[in-house]
PDB file of N, CA and C in Angstrom:
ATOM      1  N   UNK A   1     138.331  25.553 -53.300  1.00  0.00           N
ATOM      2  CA  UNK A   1     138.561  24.602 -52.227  1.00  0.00           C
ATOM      3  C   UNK A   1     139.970  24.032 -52.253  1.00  0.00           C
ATOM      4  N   UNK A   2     140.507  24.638 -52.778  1.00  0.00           N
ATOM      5  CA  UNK A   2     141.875  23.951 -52.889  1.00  0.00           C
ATOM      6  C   UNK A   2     142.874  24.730 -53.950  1.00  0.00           C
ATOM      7  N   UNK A   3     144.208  24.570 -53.515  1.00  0.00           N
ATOM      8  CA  UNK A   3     144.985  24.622 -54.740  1.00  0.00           C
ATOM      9  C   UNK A   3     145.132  23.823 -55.976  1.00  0.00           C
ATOM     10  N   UNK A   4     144.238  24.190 -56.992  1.00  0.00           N
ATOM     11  CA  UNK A   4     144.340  23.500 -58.341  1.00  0.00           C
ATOM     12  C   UNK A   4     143.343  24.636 -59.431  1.00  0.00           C
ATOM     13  N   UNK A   5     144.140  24.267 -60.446  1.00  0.00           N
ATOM     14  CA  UNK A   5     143.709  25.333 -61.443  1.00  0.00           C
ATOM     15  C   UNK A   5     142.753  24.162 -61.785  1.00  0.00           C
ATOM     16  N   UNK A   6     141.192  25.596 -62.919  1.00  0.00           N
ATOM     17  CA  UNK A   6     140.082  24.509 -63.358  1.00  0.00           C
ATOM     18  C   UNK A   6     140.427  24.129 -64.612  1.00  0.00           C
ATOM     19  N   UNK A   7     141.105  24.663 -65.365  1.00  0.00           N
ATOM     20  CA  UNK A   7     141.483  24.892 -66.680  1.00  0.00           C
ATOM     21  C   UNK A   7     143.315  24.950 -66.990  1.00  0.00           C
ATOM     22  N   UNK A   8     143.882  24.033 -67.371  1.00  0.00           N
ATOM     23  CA  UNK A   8     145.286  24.406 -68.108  1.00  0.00           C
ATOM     24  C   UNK A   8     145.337  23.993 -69.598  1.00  0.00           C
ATOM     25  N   UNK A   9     145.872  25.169 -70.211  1.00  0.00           N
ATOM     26  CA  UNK A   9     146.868  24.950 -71.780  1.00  0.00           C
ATOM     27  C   UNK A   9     147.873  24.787 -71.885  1.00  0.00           C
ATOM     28  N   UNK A  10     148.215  23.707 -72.526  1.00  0.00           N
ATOM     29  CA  UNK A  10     149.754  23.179 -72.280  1.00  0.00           C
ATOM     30  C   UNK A  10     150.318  23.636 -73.734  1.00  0.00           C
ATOM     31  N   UNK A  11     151.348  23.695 -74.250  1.00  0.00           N
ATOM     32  CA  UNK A  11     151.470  23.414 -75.456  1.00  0.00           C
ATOM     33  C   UNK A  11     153.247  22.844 -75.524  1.00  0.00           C
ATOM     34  N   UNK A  12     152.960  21.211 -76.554  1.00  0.00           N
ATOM     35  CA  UNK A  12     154.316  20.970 -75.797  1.00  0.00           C
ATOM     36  C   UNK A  12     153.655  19.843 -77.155  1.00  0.00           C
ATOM     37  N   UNK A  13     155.360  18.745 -77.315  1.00  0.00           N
ATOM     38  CA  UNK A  13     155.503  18.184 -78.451  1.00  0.00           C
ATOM     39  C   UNK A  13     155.709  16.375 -77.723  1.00  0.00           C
ATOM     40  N   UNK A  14     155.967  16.393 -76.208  1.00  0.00           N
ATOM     41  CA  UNK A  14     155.855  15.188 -76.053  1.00  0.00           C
ATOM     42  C   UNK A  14     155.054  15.135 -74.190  1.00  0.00           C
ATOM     43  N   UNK A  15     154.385  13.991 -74.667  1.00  0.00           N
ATOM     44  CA  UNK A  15     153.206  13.401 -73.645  1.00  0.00           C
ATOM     45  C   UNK A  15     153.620  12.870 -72.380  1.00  0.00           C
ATOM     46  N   UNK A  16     153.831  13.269 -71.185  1.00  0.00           N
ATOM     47  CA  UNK A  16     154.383  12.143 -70.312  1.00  0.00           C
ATOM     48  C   UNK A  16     153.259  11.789 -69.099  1.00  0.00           C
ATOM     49  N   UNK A  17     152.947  10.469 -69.283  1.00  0.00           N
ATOM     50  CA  UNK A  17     151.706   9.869 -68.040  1.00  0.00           C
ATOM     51  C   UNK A  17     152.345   9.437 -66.939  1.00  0.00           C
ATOM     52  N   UNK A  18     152.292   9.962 -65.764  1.00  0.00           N
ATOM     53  CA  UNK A  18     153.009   9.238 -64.347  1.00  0.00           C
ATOM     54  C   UNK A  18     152.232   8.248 -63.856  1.00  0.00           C
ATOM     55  N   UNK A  19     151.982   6.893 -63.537  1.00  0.00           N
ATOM     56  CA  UNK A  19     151.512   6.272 -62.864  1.00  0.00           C
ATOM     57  C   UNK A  19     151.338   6.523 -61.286  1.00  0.00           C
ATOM     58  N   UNK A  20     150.176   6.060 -61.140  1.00  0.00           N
ATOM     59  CA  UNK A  20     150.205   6.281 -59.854  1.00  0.00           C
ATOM     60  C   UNK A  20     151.068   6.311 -58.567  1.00  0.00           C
ATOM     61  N   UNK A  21     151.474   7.374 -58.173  1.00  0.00           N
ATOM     62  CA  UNK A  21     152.738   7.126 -57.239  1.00  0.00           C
ATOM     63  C   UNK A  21     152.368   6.784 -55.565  1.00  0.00           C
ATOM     64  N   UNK A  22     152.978   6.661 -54.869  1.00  0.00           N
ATOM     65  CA  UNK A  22     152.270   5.961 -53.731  1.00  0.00           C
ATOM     66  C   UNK A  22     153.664   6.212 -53.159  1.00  0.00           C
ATOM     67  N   UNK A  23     153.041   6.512 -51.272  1.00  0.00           N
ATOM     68  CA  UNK A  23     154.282   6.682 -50.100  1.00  0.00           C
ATOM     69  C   UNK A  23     155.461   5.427 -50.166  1.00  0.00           C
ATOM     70  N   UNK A  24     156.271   5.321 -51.323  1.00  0.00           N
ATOM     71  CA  UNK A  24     157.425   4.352 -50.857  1.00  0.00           C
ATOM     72  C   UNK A  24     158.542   5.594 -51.180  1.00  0.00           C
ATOM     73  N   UNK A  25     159.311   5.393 -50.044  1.00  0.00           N
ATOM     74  CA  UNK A  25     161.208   6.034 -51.009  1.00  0.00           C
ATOM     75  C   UNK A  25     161.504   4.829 -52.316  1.00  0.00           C
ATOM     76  N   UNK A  26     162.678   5.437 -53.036  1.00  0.00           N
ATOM     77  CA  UNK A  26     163.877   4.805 -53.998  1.00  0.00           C
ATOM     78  C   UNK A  26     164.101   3.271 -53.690  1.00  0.00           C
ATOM     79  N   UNK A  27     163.763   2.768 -52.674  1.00  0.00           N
ATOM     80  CA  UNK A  27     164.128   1.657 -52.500  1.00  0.00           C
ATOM     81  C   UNK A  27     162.525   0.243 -51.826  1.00  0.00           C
ATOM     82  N   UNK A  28     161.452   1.423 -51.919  1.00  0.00           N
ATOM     83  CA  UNK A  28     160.317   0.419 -51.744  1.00  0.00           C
ATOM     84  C   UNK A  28     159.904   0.182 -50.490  1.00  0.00           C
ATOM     85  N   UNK A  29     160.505   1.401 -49.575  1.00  0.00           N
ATOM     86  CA  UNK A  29     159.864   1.588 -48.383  1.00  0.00           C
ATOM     87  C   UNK A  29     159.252   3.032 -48.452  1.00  0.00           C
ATOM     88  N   UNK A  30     157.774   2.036 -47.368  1.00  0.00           N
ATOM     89  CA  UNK A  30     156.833   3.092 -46.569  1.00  0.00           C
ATOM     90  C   UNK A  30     157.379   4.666 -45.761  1.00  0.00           C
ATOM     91  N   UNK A  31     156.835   5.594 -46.399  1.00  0.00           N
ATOM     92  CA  UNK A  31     157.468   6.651 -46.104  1.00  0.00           C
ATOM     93  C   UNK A  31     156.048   7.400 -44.806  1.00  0.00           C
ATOM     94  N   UNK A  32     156.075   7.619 -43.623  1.00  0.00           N
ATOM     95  CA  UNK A  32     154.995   8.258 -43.144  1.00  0.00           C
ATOM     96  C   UNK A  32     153.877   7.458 -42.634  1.00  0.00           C
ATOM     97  N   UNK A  33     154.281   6.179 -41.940  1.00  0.00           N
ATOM     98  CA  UNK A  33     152.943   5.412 -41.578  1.00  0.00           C
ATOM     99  C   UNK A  33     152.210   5.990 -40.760  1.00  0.00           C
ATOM    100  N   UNK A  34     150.967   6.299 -41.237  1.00  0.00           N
ATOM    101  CA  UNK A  34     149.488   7.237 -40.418  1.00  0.00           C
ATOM    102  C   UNK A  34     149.399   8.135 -40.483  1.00  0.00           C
ATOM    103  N   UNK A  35     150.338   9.490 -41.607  1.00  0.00           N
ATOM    104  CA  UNK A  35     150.794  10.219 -41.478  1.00  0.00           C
ATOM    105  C   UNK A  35     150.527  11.032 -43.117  1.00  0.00           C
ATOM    106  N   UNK A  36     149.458  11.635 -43.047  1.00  0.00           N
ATOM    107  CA  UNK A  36     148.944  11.754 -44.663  1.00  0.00           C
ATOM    108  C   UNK A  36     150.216  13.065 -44.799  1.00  0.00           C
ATOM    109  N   UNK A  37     150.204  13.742 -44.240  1.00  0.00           N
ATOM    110  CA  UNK A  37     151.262  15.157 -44.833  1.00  0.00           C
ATOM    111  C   UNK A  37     152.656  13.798 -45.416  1.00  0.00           C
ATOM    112  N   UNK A  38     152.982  13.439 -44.244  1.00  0.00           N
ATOM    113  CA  UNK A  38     154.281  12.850 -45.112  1.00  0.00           C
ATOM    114  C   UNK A  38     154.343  12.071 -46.092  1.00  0.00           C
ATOM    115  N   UNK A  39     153.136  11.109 -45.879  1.00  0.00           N
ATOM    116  CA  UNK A  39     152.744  10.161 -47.280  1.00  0.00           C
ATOM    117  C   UNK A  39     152.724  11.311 -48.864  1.00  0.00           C
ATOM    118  N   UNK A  40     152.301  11.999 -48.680  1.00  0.00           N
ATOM    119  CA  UNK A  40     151.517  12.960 -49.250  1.00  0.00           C
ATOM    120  C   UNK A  40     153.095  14.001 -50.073  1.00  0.00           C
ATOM    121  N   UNK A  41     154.024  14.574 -49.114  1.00  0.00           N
ATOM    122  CA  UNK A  41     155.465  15.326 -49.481  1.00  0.00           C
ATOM    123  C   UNK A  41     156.132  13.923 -50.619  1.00  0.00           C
ATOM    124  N   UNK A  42     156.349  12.614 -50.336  1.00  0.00           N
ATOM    125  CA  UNK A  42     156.603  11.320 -50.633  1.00  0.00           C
ATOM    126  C   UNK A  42     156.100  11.184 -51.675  1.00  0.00           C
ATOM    127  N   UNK A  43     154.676  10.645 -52.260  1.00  0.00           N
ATOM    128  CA  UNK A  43     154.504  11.011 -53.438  1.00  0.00           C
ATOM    129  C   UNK A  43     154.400  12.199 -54.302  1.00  0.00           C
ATOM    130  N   UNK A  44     154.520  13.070 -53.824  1.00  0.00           N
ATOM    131  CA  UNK A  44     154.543  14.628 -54.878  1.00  0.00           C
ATOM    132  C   UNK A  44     156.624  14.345 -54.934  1.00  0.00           C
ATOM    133  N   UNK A  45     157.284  14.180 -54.207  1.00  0.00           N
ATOM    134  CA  UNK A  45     158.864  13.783 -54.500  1.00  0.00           C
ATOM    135  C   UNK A  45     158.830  12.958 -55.370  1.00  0.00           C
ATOM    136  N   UNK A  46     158.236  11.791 -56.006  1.00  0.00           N
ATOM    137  CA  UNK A  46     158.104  10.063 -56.315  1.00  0.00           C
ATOM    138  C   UNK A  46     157.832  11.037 -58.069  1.00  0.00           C
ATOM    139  N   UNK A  47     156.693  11.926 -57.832  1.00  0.00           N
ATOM    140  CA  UNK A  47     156.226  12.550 -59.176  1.00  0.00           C
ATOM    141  C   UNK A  47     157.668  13.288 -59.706  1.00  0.00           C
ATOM    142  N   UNK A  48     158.076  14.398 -58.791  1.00  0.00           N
ATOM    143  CA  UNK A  48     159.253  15.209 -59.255  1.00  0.00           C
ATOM    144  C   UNK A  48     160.442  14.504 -59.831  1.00  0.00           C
ATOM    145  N   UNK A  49     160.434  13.544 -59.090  1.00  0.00           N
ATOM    146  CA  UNK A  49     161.515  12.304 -60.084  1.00  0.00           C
ATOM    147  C   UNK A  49     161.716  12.260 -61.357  1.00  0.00           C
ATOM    148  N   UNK A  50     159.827  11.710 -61.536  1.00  0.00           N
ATOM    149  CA  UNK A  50     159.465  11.201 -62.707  1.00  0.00           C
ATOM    150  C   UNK A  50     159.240  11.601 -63.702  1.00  0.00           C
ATOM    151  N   UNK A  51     158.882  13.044 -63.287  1.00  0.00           N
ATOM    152  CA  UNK A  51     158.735  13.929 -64.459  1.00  0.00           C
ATOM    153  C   UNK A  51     160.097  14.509 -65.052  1.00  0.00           C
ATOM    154  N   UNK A  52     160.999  14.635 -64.012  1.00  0.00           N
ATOM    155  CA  UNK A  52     162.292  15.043 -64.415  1.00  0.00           C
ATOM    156  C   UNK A  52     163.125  14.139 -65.049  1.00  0.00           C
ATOM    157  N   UNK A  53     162.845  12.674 -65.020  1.00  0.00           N
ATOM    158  CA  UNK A  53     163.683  11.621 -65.770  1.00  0.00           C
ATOM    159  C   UNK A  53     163.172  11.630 -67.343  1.00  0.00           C
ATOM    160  N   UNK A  54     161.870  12.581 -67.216  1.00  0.00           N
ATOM    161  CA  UNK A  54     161.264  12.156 -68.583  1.00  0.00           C
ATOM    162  C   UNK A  54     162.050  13.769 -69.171  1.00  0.00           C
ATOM    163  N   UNK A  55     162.556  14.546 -68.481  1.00  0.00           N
ATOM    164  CA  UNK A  55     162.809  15.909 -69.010  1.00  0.00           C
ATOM    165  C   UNK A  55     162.194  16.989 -68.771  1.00  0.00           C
ATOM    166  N   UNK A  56     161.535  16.542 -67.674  1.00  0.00           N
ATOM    167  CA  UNK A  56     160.497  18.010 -67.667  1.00  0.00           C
ATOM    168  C   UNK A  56     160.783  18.090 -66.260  1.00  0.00           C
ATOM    169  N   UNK A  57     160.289  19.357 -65.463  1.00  0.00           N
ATOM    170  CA  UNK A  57     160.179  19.834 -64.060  1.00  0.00           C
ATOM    171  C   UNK A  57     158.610  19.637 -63.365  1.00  0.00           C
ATOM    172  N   UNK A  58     158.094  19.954 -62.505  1.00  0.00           N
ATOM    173  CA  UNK A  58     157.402  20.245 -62.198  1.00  0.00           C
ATOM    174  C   UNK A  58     156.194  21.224 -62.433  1.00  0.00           C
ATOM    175  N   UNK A  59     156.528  22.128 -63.063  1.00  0.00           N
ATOM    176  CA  UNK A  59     155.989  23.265 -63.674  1.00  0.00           C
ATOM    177  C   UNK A  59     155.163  22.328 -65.476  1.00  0.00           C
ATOM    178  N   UNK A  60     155.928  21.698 -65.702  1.00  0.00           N
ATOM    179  CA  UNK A  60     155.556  20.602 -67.028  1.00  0.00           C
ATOM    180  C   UNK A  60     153.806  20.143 -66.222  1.00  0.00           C
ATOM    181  N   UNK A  61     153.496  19.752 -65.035  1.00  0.00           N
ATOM    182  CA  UNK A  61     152.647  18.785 -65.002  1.00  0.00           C
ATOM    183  C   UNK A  61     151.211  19.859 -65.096  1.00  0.00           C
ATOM    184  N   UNK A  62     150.136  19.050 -65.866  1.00  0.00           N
ATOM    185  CA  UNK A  62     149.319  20.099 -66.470  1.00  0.00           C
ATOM    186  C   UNK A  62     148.357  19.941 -65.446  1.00  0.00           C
ATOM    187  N   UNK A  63     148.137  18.331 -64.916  1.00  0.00           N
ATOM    188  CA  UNK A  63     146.822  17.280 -64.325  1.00  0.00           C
ATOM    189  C   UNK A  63     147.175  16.425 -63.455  1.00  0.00           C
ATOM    190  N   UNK A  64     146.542  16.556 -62.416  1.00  0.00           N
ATOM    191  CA  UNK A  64     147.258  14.697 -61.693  1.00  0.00           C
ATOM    192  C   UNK A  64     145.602  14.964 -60.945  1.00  0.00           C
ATOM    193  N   UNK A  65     145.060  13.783 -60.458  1.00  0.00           N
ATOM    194  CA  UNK A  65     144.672  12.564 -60.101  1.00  0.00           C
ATOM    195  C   UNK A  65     145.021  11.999 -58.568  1.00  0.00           C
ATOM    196  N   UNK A  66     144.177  12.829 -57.760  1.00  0.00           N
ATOM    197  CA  UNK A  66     144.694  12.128 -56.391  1.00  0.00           C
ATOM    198  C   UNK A  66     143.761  11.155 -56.053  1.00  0.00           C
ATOM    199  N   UNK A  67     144.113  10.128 -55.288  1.00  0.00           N
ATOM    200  CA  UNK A  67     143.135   9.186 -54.620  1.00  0.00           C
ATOM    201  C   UNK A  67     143.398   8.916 -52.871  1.00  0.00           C
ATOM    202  N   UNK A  68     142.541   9.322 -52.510  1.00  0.00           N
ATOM    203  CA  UNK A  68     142.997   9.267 -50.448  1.00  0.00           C
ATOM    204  C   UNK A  68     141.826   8.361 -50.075  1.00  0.00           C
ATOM    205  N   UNK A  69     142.337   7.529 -49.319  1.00  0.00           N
ATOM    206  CA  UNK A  69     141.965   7.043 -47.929  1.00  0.00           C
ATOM    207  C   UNK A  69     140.796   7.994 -46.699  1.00  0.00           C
ATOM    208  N   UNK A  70     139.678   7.559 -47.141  1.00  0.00           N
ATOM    209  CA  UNK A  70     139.151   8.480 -45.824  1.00  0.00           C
ATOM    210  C   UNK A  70     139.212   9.945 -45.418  1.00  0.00           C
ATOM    211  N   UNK A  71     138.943  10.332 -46.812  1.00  0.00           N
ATOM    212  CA  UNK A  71     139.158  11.834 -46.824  1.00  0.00           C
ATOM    213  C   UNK A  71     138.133  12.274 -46.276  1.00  0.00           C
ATOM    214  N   UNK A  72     138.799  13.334 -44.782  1.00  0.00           N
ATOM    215  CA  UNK A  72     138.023  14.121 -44.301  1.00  0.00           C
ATOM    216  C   UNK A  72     138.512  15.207 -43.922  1.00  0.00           C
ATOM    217  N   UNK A  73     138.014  16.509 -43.531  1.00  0.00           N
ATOM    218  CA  UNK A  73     138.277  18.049 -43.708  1.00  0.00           C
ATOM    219  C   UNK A  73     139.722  17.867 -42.624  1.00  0.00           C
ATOM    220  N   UNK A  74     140.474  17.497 -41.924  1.00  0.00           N
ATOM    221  CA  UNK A  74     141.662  17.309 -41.671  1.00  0.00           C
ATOM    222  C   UNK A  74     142.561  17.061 -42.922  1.00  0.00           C
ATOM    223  N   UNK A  75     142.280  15.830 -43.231  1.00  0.00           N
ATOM    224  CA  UNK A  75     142.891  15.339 -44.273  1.00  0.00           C
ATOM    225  C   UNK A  75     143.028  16.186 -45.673  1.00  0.00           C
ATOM    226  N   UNK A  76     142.100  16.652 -45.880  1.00  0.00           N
ATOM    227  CA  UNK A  76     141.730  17.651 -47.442  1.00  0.00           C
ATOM    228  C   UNK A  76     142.927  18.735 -46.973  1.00  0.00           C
ATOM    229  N   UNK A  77     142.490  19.203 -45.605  1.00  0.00           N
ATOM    230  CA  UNK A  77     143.633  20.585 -45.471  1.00  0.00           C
ATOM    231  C   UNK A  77     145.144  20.576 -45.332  1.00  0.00           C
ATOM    232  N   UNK A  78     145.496  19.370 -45.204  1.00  0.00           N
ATOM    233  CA  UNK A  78     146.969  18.877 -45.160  1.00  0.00           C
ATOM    234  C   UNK A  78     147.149  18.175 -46.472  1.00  0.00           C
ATOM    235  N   UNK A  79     146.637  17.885 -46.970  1.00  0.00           N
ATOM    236  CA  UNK A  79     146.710  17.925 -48.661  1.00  0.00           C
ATOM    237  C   UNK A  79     146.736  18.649 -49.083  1.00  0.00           C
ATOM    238  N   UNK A  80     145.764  19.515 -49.457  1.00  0.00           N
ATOM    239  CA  UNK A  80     145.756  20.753 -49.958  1.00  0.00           C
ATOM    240  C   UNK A  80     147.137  21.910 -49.819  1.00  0.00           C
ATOM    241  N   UNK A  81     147.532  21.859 -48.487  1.00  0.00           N
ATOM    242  CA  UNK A  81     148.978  22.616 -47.685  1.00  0.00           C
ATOM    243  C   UNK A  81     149.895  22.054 -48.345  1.00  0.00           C
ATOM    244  N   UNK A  82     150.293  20.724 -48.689  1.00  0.00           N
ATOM    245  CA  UNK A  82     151.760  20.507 -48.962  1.00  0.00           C
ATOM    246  C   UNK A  82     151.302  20.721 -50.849  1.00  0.00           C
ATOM    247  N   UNK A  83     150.075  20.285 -51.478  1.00  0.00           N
ATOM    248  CA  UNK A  83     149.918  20.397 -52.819  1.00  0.00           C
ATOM    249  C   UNK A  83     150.332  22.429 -53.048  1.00  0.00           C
ATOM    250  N   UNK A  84     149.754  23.011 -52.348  1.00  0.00           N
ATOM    251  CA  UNK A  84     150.442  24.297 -52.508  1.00  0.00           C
ATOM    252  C   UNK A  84     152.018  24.734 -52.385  1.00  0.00           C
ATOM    253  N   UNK A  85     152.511  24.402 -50.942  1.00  0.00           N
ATOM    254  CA  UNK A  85     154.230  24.078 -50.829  1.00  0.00           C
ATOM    255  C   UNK A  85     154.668  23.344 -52.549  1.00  0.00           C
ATOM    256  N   UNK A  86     154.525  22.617 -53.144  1.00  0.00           N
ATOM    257  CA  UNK A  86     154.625  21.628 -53.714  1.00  0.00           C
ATOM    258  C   UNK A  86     154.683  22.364 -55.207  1.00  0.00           C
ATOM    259  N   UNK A  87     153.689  22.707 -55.533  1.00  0.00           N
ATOM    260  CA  UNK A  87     153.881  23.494 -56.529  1.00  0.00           C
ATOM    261  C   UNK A  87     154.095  25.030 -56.466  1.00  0.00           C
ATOM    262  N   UNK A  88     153.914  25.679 -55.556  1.00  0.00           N
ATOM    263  CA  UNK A  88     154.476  26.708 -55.861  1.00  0.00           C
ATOM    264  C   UNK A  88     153.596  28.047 -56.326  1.00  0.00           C
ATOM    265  N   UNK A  89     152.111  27.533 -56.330  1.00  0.00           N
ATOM    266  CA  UNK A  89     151.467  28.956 -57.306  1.00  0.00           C
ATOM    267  C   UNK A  89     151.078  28.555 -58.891  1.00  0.00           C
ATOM    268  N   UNK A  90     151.720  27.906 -59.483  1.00  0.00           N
ATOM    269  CA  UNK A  90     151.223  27.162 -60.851  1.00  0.00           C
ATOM    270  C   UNK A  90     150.831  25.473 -60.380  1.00  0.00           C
ATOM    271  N   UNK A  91     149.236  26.236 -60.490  1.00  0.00           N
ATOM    272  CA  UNK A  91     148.913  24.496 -60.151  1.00  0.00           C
ATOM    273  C   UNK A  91     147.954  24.241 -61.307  1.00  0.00           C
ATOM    274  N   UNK A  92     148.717  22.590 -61.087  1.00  0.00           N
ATOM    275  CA  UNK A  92     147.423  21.775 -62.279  1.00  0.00           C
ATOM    276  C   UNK A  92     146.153  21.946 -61.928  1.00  0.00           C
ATOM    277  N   UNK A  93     145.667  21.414 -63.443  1.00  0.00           N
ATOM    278  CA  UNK A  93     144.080  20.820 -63.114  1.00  0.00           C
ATOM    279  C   UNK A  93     144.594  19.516 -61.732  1.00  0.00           C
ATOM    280  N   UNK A  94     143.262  19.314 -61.295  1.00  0.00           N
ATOM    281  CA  UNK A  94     143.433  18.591 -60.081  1.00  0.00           C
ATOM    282  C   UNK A  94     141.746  17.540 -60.324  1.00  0.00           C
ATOM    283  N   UNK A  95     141.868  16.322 -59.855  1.00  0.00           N
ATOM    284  CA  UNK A  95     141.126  15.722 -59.347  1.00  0.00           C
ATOM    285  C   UNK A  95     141.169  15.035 -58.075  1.00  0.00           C
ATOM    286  N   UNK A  96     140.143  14.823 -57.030  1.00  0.00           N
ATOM    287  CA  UNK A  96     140.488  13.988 -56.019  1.00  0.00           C
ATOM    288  C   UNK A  96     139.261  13.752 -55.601  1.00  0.00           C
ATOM    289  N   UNK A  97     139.973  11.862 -55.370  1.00  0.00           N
ATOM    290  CA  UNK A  97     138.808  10.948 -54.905  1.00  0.00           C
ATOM    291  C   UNK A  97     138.955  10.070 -54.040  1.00  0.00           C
ATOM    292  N   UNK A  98     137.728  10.136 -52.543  1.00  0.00           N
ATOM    293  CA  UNK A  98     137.906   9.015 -52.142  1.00  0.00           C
ATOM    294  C   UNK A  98     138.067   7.748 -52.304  1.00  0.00           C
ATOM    295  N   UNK A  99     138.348   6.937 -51.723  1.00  0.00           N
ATOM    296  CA  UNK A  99     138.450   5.419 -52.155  1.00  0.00           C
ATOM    297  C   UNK A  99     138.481   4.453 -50.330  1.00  0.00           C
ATOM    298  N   UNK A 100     137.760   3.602 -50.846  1.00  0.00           N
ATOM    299  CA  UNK A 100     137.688   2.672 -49.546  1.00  0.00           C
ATOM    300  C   UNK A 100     139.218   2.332 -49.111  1.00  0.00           C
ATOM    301  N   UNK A 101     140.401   1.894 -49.656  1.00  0.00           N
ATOM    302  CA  UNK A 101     141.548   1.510 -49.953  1.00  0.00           C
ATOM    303  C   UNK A 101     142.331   1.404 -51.246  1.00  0.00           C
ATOM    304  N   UNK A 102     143.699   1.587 -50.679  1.00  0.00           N
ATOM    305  CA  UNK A 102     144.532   1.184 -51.937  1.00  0.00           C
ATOM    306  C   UNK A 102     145.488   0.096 -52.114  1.00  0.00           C
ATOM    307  N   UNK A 103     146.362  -0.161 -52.978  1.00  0.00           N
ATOM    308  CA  UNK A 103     146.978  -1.579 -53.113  1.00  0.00           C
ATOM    309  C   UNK A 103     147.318  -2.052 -51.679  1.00  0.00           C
ATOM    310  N   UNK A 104     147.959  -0.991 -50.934  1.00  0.00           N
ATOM    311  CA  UNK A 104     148.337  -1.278 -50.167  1.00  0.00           C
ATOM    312  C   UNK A 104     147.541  -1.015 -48.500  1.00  0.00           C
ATOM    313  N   UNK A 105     147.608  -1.848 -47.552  1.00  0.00           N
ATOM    314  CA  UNK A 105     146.620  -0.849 -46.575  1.00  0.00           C
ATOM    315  C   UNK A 105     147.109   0.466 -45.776  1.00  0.00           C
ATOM    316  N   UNK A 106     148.545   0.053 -45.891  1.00  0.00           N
ATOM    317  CA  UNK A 106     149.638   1.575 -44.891  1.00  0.00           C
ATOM    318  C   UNK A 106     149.286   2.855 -46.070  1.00  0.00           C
ATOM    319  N   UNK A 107     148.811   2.492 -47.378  1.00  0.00           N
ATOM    320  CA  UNK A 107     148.739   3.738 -47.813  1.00  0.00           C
ATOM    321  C   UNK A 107     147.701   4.766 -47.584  1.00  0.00           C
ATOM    322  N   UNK A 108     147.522   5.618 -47.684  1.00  0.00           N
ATOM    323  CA  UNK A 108     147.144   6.914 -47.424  1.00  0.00           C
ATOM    324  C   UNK A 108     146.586   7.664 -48.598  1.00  0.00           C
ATOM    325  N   UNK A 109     147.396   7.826 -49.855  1.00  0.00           N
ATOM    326  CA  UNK A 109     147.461   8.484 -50.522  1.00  0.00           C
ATOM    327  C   UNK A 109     148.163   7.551 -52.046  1.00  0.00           C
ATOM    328  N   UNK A 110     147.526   8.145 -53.021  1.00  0.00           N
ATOM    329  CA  UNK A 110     148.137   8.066 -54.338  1.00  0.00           C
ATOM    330  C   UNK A 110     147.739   8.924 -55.094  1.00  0.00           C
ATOM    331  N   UNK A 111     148.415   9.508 -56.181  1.00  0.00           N
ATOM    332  CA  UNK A 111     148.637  10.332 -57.433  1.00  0.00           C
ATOM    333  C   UNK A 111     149.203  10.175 -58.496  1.00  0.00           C
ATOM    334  N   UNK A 112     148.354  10.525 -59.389  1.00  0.00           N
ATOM    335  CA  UNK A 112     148.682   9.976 -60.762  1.00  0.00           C
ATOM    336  C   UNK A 112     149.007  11.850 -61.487  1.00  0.00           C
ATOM    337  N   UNK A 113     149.940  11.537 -62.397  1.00  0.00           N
ATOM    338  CA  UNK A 113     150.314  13.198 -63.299  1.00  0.00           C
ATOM    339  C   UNK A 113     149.940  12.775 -64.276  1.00  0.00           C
ATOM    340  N   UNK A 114     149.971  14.318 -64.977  1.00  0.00           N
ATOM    341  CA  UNK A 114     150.412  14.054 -66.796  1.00  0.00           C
ATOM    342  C   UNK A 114     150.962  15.200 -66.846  1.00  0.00           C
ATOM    343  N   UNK A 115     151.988  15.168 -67.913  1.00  0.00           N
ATOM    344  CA  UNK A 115     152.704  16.756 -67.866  1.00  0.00           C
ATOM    345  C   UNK A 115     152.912  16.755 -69.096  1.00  0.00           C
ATOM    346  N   UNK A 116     152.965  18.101 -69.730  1.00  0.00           N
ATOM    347  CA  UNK A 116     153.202  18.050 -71.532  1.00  0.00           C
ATOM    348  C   UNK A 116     154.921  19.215 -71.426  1.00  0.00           C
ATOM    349  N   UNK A 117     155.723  18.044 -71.951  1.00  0.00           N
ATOM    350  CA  UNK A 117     157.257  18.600 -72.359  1.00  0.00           C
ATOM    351  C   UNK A 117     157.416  19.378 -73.540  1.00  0.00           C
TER     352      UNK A 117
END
């Protein structure tokens, strides 16, 4: 049902946990209001940051943790589309869960990583 592997082996000497990332740019604005693909490109960018400040790429992240807003078969398939764009063919383990809301109400979307460096 999606792009995400059921199973990854990492093997790596340091741990990195991304907190949940959420549709803001660099400066703490809303990226994509109503707009799950762009919310959605926004935090998978917010992750690539983060994983790269810690030293690793994208290809590092083993697991992430999505949480959406009102997920329904629109929504799953435009997730699913940019999570493929996004990685490329090596995909994490994956979880994803609805949720009534998140911190914020313009959000849409959040994701949490872990990647082993």
């Amino acid at each position: 049902m999606g792009p995400y592997s059921h199973c990854v082996v990492s093997e790596g000497s340091k741990l990195v946990f991304i907190a949940g990332q959420v549709p803001q740019d660099e400066k703490g604005n809303l990226v994509g209001q109503g707009n799950t693909a762009l919310q959605t490109r926004q935090v998978l960018a917010n992750i690539k940051k983060a994983v790269e400040a810690a030293g690793g790429s994208i290809a590092d992240i083993c697991k992430i943790t999505i949480f959406v807003v009102g997920l329904d078969e629109p929504s799953y398939g435009v997730i699913a589309q940019v999570r493929r764009d996004f990685f490329g063919g090596e995909f994490p383990a994956s979880t994803m869960v609805e949720v009534k809301r998140l911190a914020s109400p313009d959000w849409l979307i959040e994701i949490e990583a872990y990647a082993v460096l």
